[in-house]
C-alpha atoms as a PDB file:
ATOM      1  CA  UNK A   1      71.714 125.555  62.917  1.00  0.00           C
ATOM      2  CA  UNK A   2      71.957 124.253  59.586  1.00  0.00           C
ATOM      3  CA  UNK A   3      71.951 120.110  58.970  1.00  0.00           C
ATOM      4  CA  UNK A   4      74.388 118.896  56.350  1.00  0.00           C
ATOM      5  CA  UNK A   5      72.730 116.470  54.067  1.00  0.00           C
ATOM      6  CA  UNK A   6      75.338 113.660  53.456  1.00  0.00           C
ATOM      7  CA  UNK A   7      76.428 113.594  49.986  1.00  0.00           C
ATOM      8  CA  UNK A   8      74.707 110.936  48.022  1.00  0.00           C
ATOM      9  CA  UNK A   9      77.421 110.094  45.754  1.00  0.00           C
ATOM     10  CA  UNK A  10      80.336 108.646  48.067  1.00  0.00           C
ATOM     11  CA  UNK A  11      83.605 108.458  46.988  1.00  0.00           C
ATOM     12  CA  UNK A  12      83.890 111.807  45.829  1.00  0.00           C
ATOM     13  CA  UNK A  13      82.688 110.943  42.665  1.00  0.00           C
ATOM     14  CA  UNK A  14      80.620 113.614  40.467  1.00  0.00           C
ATOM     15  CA  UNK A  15      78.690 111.206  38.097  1.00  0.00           C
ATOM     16  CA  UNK A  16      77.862 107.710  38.428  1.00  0.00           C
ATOM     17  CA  UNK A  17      77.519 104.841  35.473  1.00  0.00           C
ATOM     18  CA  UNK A  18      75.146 102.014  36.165  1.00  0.00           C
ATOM     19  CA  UNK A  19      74.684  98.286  34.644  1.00  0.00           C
ATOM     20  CA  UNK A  20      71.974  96.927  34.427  1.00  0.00           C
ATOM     21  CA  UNK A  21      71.673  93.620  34.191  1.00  0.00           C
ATOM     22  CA  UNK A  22      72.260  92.197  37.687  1.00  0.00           C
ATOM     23  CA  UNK A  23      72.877  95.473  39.473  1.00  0.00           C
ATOM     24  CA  UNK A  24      69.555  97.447  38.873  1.00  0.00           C
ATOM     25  CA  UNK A  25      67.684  94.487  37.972  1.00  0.00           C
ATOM     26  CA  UNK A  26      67.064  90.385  38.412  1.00  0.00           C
ATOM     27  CA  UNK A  27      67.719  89.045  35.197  1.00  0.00           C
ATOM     28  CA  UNK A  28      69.592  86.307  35.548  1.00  0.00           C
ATOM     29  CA  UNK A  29      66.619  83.934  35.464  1.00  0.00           C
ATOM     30  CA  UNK A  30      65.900  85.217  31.976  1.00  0.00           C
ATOM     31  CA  UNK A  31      69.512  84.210  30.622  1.00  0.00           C
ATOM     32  CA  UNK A  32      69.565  80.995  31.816  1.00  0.00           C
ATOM     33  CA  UNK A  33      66.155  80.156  30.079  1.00  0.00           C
ATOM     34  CA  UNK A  34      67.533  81.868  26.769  1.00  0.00           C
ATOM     35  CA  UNK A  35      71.295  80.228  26.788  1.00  0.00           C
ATOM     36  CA  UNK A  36      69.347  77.089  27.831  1.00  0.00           C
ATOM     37  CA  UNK A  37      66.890  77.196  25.034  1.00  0.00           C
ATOM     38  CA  UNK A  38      69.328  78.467  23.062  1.00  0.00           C
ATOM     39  CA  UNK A  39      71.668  75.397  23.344  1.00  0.00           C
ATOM     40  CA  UNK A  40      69.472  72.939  23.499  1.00  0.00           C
ATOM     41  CA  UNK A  41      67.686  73.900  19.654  1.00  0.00           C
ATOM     42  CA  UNK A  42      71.636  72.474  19.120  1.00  0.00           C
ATOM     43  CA  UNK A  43      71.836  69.711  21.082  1.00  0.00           C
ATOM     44  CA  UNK A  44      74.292  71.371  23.177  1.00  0.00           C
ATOM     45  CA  UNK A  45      75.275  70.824  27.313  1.00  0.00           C
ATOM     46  CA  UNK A  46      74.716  74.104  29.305  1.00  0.00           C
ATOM     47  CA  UNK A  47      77.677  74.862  31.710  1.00  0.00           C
ATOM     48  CA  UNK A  48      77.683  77.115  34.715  1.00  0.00           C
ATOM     49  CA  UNK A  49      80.718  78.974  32.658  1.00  0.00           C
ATOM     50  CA  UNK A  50      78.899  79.321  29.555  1.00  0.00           C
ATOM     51  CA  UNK A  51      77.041  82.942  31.430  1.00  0.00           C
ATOM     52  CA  UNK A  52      79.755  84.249  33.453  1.00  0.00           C
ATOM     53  CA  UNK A  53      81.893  84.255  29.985  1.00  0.00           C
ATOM     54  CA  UNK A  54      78.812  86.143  27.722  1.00  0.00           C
ATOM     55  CA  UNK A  55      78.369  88.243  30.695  1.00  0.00           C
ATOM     56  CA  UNK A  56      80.947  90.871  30.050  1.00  0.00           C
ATOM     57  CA  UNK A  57      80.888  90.417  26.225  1.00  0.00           C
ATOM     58  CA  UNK A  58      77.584  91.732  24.975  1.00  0.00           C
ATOM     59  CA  UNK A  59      75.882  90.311  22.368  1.00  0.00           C
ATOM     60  CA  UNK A  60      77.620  90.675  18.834  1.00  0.00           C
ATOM     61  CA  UNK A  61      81.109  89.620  21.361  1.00  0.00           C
ATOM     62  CA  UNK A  62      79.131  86.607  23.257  1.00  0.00           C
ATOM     63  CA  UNK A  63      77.776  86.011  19.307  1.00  0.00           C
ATOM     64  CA  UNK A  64      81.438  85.160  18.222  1.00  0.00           C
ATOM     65  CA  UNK A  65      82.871  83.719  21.328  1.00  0.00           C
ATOM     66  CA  UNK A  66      79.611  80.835  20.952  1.00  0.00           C
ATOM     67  CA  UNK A  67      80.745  80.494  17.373  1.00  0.00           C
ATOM     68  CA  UNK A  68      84.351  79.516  18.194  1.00  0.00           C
ATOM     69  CA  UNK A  69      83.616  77.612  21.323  1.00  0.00           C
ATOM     70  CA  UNK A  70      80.477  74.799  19.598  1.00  0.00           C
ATOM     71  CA  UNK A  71      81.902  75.603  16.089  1.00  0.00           C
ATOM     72  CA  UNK A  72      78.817  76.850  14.955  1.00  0.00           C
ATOM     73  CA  UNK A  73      78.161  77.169  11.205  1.00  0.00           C
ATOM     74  CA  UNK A  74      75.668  80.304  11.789  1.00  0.00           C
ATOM     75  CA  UNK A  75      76.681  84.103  11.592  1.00  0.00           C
ATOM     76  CA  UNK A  76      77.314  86.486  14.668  1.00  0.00           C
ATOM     77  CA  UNK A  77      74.113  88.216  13.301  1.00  0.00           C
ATOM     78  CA  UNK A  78      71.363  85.469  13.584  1.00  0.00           C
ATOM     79  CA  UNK A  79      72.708  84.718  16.658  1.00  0.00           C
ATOM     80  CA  UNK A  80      72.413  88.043  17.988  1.00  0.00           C
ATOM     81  CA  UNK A  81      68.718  88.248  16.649  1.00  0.00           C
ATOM     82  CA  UNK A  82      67.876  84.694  18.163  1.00  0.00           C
ATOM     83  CA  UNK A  83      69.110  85.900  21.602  1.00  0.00           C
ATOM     84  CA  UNK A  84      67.308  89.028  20.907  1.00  0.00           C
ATOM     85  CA  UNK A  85      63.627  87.138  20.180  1.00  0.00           C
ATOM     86  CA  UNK A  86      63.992  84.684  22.922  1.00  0.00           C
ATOM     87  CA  UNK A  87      64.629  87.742  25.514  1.00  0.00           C
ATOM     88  CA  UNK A  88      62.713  90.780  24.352  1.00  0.00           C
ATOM     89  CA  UNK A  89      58.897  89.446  25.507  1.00  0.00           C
ATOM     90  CA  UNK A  90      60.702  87.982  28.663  1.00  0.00           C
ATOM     91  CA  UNK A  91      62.420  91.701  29.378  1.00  0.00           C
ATOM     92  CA  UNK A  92      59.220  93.609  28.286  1.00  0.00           C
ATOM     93  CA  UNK A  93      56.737  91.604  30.702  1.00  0.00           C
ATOM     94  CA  UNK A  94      58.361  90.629  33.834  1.00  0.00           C
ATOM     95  CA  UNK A  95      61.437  93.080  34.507  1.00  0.00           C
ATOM     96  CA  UNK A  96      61.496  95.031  37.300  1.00  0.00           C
ATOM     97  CA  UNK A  97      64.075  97.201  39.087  1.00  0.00           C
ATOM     98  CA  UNK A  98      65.771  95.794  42.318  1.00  0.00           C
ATOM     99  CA  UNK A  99      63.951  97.216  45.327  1.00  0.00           C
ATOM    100  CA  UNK A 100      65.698 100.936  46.106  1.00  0.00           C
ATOM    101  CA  UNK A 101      67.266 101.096  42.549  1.00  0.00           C
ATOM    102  CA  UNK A 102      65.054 103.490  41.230  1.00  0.00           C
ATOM    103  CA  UNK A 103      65.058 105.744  44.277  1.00  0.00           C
ATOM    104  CA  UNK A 104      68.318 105.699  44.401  1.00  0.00           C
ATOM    105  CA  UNK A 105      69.002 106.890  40.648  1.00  0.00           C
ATOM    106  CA  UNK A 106      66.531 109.737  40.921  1.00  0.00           C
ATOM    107  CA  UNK A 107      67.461 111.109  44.057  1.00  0.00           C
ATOM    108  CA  UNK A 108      71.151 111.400  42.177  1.00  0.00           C
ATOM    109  CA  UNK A 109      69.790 112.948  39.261  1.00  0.00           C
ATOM    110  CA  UNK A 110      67.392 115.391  42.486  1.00  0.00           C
ATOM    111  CA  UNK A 111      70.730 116.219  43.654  1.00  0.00           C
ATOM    112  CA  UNK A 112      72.439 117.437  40.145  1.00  0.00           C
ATOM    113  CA  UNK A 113      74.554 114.048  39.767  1.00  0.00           C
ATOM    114  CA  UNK A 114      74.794 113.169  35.972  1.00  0.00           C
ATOM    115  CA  UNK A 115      73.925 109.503  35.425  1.00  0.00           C
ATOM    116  CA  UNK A 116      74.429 106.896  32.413  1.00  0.00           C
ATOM    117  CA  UNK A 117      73.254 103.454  31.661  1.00  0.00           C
ATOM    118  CA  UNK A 118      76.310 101.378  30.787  1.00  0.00           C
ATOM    119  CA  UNK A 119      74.838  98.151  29.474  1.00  0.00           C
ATOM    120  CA  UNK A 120      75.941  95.205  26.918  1.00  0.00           C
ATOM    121  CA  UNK A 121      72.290  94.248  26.273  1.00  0.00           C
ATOM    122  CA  UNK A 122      70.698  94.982  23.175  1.00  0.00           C
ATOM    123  CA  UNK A 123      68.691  98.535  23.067  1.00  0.00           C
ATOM    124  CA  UNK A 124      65.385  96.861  21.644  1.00  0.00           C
ATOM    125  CA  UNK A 125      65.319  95.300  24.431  1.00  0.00           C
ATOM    126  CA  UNK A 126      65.911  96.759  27.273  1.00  0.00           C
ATOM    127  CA  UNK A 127      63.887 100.468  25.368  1.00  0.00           C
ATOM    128  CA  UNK A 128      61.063  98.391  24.564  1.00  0.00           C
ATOM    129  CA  UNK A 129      60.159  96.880  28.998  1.00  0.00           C
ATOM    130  CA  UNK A 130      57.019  97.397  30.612  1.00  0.00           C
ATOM    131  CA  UNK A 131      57.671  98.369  33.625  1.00  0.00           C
ATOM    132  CA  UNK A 132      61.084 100.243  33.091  1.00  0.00           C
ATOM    133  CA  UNK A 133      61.626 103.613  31.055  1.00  0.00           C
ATOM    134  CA  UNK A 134      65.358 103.590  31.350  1.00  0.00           C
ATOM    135  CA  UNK A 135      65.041 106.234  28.472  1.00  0.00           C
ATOM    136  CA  UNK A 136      63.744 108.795  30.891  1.00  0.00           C
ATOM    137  CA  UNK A 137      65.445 107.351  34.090  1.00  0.00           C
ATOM    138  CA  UNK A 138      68.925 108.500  32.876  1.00  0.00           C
ATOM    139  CA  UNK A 139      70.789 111.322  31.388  1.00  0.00           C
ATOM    140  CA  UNK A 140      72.829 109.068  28.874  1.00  0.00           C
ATOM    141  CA  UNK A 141      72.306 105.448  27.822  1.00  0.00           C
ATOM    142  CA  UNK A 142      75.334 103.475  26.266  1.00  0.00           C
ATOM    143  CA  UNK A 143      74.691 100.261  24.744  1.00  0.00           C
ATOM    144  CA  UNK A 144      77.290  97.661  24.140  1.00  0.00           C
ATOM    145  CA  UNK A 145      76.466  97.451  20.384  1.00  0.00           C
ATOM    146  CA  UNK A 146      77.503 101.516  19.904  1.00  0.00           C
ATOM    147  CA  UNK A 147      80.916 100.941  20.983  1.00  0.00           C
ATOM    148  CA  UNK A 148      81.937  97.736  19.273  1.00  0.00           C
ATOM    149  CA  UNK A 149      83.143  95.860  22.683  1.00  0.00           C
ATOM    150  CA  UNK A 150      82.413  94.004  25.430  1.00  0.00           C
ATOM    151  CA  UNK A 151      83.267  95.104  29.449  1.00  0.00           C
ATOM    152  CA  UNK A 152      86.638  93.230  28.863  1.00  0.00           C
ATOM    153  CA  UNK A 153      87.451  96.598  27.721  1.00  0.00           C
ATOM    154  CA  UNK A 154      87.106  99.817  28.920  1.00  0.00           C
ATOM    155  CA  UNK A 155      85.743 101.960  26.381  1.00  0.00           C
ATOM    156  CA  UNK A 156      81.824 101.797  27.134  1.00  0.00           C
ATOM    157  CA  UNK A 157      82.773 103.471  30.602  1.00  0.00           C
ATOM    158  CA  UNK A 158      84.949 106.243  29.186  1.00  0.00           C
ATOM    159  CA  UNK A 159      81.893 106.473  26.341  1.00  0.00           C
ATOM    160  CA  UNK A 160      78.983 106.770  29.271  1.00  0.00           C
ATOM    161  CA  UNK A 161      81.331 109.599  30.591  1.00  0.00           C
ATOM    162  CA  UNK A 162      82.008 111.965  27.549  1.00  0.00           C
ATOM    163  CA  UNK A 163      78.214 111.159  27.201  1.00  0.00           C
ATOM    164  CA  UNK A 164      77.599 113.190  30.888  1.00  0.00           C
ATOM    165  CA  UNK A 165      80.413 115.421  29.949  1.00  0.00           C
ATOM    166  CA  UNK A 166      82.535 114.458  32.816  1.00  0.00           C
ATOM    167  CA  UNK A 167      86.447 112.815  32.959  1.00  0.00           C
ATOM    168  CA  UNK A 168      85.977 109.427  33.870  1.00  0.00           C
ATOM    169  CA  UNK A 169      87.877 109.961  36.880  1.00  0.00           C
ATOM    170  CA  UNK A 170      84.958 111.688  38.521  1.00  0.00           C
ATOM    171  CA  UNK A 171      82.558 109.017  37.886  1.00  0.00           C
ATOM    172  CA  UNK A 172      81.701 106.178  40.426  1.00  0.00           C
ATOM    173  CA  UNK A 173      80.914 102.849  38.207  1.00  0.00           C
ATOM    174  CA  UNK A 174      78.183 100.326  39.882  1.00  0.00           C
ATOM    175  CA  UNK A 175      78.817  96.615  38.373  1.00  0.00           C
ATOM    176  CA  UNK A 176      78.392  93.070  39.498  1.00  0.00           C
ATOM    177  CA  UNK A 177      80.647  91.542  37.578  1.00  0.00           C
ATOM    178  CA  UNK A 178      84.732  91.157  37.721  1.00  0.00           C
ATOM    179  CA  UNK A 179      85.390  91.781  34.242  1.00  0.00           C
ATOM    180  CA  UNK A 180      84.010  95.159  34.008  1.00  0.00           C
ATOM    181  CA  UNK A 181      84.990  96.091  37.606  1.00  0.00           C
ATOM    182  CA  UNK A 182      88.263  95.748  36.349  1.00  0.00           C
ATOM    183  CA  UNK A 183      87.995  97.209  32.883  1.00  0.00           C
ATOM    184  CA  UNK A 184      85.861 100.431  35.148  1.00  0.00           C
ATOM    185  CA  UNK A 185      88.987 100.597  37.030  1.00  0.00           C
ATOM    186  CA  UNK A 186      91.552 100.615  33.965  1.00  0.00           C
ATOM    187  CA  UNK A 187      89.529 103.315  32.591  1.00  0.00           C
ATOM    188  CA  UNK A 188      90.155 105.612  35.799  1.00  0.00           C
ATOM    189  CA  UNK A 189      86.805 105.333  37.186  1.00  0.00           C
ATOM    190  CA  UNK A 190      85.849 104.378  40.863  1.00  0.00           C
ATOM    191  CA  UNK A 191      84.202 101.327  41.353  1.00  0.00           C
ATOM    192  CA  UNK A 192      81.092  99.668  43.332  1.00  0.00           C
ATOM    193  CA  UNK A 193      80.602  96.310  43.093  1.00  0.00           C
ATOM    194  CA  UNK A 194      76.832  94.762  43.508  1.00  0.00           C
ATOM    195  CA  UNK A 195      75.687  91.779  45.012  1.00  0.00           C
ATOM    196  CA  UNK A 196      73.477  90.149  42.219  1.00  0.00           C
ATOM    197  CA  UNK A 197      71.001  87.514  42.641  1.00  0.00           C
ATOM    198  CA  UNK A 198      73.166  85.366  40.814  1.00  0.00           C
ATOM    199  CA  UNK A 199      74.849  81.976  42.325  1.00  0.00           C
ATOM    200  CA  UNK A 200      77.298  82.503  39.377  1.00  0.00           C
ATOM    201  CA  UNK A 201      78.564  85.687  40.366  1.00  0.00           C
ATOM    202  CA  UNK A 202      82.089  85.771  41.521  1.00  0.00           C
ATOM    203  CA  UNK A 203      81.203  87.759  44.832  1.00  0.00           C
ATOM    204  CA  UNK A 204      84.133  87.568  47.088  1.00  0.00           C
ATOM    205  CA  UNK A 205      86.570  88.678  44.127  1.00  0.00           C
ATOM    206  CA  UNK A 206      83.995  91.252  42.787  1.00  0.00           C
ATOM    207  CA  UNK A 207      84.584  92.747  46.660  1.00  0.00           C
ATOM    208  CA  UNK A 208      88.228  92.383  47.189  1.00  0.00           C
ATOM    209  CA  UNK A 209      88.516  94.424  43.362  1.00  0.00           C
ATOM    210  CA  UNK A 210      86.181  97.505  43.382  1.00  0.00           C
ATOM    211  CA  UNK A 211      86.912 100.286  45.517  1.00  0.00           C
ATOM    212  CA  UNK A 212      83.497 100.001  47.911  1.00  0.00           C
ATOM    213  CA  UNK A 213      80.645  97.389  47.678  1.00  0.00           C
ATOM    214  CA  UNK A 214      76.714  96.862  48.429  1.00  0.00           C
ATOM    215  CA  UNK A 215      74.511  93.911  49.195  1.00  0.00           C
ATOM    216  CA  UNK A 216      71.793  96.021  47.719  1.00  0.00           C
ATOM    217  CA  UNK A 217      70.532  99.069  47.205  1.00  0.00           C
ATOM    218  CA  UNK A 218      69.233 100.143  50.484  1.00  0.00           C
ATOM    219  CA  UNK A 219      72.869 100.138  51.891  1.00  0.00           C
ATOM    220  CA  UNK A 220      73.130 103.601  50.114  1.00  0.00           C
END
């Protein structure tokens, strides 16, 4: 008698796309101490909206959109590289993978499922942790920066897929925020939302978008 192993890619999909920032990992702490730090070297107030809104931006988009919102006087550039120094030692020392992340990606990868990092953080960064070698952990890595958008748009998803060689279509998307749940699902793509450890994430409308969703990653 022969045991069927259940498929470990549900949906039907054929390649999945992961974020990083709040879906494989806790990072949220680090963002609040950089957009604090950040705006208060400007005498600026911190808002709870201030994250959610950089969130699906990226850095050269978040860069502008901070420009126009305090008026700031500086370039998209030096902000970019300020964010950059205030996160990079934080990301490189204490980052770590959500419990069952990891397992979860190399057991798709065990099985012959393609997988891409879809990610608007910076690729110093997030190349240059500790603790993670997201290099090795994936077939493809797309940063934010290499296609010239935020996850307002669609394009970094339809990027991570021509990067696996696979139509969009076939590839399940894991996210945790609305924005790119919604840009994932524009783009063709099916969609998993993630519950983040972050009280800023729009949970409840992150469910009722994608097409299946997780409290973490031992539900898969």
């Amino acid at each position: 008698m022969t045991i069927e192993r259940p498929d470990p890619l549900p949906l039907g999909a054929r390649a999945a796309i992961f974020d990083f920032d709040g879906t494989l990992a806790d990072t949220a702490h680090i963002w609040y101490e950089v957009d604090h730090t950040f705006l208060s070297r400007r005498g600026l107030p911190y808002t709870p909206d201030y994250p959610t809104r950089l969130a699906a931006l990226g850095f050269v988009g978040g860069a502008y959109y901070t420009i126009e919102r305090y008026g700031l006087s500086e370039t998209a550039e030096q902000i970019c590289a300020e964010w950059t120094e205030l996160s990079h030692e934080l990301y490189r020392r204490t980052v770590v993978l959500r419990p069952g992340a990891k397992d979860y990606v190399q057991r798709l990868r065990s099985a012959g499922v393609p997988c891409a990092l879809a990610t608007t953080n910076d690729a110093a960064v997030l190349y240059d942790m500790r603790h993670i070698d997201v290099a090795s952990l994936f077939d493809a890595c797309v940063f934010g920066a290499e296609v010239g958008c935020g996850k307002d748009r669609p394009d970094i998803y339809l990027e991570a897929a021509r990067r696996l060689g696979m139509d969009v279509c076939d590839c399940l998307v894991f996210e945790d925020i609305v924005p790119a749940l919604r840009s994932a699902r524009i783009a063709g793509a099916h969609t998993c939302a993630v519950r983040a450890n972050d009280r800023s994430q729009a949970w409840d409308e992150a469910k009722k978008l994608a097409d299946m969703w997780i409290e973490d990653w031992h539900d898969l």
